[in-house]
N, C-alpha and C. Protein backbone atom coordinates (compact mmCIF):
# COMPACT_ATOMS: atom_id res chain seq x y z
N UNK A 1 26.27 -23.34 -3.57
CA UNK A 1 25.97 -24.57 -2.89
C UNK A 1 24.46 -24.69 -2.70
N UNK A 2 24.36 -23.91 -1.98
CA UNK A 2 22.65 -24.24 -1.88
C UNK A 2 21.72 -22.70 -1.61
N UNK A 3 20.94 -22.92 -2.08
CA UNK A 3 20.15 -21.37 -2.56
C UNK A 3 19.24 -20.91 -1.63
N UNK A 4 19.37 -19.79 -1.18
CA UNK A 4 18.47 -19.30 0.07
C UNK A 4 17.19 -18.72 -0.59
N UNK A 5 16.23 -19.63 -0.06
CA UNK A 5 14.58 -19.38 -0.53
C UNK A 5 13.99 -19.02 0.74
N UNK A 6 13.68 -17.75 1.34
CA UNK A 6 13.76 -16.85 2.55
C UNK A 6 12.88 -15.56 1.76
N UNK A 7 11.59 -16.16 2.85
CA UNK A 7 10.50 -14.77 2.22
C UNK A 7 10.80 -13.32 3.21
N UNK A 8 11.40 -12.14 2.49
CA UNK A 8 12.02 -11.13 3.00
C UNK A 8 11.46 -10.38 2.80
N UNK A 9 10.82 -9.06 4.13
CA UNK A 9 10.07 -8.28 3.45
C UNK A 9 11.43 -6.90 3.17
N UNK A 10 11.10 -6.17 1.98
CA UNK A 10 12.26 -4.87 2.20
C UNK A 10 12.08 -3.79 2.49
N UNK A 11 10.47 -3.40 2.45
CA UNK A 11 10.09 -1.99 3.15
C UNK A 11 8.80 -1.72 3.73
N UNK A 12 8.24 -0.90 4.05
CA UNK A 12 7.13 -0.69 4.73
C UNK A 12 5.99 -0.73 3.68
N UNK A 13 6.41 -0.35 2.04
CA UNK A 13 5.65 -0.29 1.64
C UNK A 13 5.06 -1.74 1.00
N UNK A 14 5.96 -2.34 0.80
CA UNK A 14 5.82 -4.05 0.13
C UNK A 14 5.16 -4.79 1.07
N UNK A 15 5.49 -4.22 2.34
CA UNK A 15 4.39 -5.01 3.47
C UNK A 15 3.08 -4.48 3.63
N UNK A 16 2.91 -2.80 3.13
CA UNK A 16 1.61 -2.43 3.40
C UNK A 16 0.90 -3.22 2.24
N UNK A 17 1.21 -3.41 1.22
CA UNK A 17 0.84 -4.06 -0.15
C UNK A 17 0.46 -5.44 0.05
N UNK A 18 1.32 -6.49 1.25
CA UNK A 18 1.01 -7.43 1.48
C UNK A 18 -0.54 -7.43 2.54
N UNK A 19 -0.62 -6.72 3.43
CA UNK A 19 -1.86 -6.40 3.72
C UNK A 19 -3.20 -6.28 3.01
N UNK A 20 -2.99 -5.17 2.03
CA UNK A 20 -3.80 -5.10 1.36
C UNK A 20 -4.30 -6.02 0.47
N UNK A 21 -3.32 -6.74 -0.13
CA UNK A 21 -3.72 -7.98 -0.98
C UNK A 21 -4.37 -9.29 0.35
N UNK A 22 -4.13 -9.54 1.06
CA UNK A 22 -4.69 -10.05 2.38
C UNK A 22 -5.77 -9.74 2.61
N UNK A 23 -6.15 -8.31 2.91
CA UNK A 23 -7.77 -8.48 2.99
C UNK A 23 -8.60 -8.36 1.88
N UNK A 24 -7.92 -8.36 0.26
CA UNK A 24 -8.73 -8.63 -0.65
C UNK A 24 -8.85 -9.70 -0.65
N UNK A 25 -8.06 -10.42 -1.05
CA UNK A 25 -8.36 -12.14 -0.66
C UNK A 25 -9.15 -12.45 0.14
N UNK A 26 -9.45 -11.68 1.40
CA UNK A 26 -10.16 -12.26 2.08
C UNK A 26 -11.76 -11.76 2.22
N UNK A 27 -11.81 -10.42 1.67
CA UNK A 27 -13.18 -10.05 0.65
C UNK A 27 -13.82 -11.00 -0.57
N UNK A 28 -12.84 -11.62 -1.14
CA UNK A 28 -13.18 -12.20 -2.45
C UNK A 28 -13.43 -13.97 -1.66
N UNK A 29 -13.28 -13.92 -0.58
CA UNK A 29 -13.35 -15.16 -0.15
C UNK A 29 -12.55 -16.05 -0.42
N UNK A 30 -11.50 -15.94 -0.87
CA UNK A 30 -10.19 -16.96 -1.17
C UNK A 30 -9.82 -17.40 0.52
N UNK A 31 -9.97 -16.69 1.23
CA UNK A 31 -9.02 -16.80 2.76
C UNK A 31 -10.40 -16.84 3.63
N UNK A 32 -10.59 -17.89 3.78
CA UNK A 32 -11.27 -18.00 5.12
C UNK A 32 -10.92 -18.41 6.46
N UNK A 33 -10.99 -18.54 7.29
CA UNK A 33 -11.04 -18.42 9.06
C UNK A 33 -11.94 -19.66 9.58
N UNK A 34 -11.84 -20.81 10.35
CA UNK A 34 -12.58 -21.34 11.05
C UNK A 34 -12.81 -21.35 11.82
N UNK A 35 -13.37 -21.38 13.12
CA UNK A 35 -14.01 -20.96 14.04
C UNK A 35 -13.16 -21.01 14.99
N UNK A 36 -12.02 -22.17 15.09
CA UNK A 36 -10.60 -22.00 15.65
C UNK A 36 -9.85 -20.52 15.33
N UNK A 37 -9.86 -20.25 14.46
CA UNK A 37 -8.76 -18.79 14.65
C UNK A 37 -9.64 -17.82 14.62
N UNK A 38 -10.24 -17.69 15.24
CA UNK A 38 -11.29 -16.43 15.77
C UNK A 38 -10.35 -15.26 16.34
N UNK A 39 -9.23 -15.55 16.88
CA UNK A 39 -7.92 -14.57 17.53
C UNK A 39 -7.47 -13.90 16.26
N UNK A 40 -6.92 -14.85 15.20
CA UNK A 40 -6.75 -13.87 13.74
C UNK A 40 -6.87 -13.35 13.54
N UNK A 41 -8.70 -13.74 13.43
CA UNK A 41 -9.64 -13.07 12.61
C UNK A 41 -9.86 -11.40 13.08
N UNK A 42 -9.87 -11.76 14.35
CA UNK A 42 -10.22 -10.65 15.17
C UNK A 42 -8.88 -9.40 15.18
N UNK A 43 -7.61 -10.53 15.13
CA UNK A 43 -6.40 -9.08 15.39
C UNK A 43 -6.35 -8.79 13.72
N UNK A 44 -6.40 -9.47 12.68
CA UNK A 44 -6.90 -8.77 10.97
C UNK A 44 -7.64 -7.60 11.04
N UNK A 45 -8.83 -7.73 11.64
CA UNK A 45 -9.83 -6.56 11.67
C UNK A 45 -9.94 -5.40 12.63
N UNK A 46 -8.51 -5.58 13.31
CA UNK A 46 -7.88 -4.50 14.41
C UNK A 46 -7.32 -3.52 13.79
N UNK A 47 -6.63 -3.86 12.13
CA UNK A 47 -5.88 -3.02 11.74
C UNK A 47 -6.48 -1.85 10.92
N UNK A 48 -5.59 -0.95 11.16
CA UNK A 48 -6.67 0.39 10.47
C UNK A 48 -5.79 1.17 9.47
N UNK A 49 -6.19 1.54 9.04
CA UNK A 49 -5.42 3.03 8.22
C UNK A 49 -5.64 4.22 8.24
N UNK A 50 -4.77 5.08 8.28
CA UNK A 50 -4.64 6.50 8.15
C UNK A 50 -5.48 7.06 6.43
N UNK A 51 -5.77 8.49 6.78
CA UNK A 51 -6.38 9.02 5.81
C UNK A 51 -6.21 9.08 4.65
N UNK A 52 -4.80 8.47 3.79
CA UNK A 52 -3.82 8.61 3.14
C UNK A 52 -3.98 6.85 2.57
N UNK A 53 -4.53 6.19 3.00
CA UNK A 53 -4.83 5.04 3.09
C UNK A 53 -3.71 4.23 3.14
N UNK A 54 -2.57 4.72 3.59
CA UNK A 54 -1.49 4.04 4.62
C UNK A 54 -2.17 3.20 5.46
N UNK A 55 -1.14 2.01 6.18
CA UNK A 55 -1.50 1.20 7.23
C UNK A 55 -0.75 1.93 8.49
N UNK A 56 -1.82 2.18 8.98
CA UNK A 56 -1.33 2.19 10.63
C UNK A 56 -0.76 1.47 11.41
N UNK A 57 0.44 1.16 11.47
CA UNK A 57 1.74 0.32 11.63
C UNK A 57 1.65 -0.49 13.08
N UNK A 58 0.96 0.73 14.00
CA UNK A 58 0.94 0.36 15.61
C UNK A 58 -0.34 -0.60 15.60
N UNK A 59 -1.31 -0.39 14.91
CA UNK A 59 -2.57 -0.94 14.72
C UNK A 59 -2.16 -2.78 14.51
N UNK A 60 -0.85 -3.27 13.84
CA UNK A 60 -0.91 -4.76 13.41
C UNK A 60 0.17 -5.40 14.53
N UNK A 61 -0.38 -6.19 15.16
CA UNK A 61 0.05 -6.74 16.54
C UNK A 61 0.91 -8.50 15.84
N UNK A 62 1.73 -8.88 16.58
CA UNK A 62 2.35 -10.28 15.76
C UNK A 62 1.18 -11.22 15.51
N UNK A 63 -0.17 -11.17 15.86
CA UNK A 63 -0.58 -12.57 15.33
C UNK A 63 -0.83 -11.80 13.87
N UNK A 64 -1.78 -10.60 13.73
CA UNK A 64 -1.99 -9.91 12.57
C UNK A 64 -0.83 -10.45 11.98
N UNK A 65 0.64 -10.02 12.05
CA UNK A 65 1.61 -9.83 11.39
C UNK A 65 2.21 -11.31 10.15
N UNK A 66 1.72 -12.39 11.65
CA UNK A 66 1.92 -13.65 11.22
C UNK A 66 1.21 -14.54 10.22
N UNK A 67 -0.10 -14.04 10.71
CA UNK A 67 -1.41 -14.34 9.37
C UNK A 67 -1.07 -13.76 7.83
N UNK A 68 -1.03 -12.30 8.21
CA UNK A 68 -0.39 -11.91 6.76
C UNK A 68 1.22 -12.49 6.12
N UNK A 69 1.82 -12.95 6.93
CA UNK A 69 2.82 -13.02 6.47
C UNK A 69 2.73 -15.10 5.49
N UNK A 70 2.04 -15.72 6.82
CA UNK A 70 1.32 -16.77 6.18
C UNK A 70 0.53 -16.82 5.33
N UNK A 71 -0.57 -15.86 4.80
CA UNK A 71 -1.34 -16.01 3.78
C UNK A 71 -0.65 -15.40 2.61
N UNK A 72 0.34 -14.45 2.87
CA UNK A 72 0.98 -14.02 1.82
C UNK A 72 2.05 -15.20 0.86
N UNK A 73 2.73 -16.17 1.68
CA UNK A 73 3.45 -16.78 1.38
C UNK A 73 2.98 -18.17 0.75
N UNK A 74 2.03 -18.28 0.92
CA UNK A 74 0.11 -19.23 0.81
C UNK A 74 0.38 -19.35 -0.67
N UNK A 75 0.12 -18.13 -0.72
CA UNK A 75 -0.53 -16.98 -2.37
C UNK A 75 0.54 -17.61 -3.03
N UNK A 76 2.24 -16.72 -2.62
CA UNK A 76 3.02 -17.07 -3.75
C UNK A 76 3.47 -18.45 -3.96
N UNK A 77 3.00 -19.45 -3.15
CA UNK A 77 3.92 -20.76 -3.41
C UNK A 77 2.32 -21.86 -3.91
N UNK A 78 1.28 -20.72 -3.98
CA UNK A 78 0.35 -21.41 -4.99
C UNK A 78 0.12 -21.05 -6.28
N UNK A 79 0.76 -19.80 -6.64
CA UNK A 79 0.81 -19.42 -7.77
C UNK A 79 1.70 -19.95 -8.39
N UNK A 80 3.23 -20.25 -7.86
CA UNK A 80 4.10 -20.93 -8.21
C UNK A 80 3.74 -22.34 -9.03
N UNK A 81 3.18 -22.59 -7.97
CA UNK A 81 2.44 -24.14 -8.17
C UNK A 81 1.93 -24.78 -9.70
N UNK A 82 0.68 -23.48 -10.00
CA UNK A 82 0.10 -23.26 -11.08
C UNK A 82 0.96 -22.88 -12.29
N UNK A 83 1.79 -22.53 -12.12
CA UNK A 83 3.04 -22.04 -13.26
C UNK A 83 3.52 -23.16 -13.44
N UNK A 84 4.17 -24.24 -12.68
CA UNK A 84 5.14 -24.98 -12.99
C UNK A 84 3.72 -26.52 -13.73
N UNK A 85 2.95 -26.42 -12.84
CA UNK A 85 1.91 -27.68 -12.92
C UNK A 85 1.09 -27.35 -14.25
């Protein structure tokens, strides 16, 4: 009937991956911040990693969580975009 399009994460590691691609993007300047989400910006650059270059899990608080999960979903439904267009 109708098809569930539901961005799911399935493990710790597909989300640490979503991070990481997050703050490359946002090195390469694709993702910028305006002076309004200064809270973002600020809980993004809260998060840290272990020596192992794991994400430190306790380190990403829900706005962190929400930004990445928004810029991640950004990414794939603009890449999409470019495929079909």
């Amino acid at each position: 009937m109708f098809e569930v399009n539901r961005f799911h994460i399935e493990s710790r590691k597909e989300y640490e991956r979503l991070i990481h691609i997050t703050s490359e993007q946002a090195m390469l300047g694709r993702v910028t911040f305006n002076y309004q989400a200064k809270k973002s910006r600020e809980s993004l650059l809260k998060v840290r990693s272990v020596p192992n270059r794991r994400v430190d899990l306790s380190t990403v608080n829900e706005l962190a969580r929400t930004t990445i999960n928004a810029v991640s979903r950004w990414g794939s439904n603009k890449n999409f975009e470019d495929e079909e267009g």
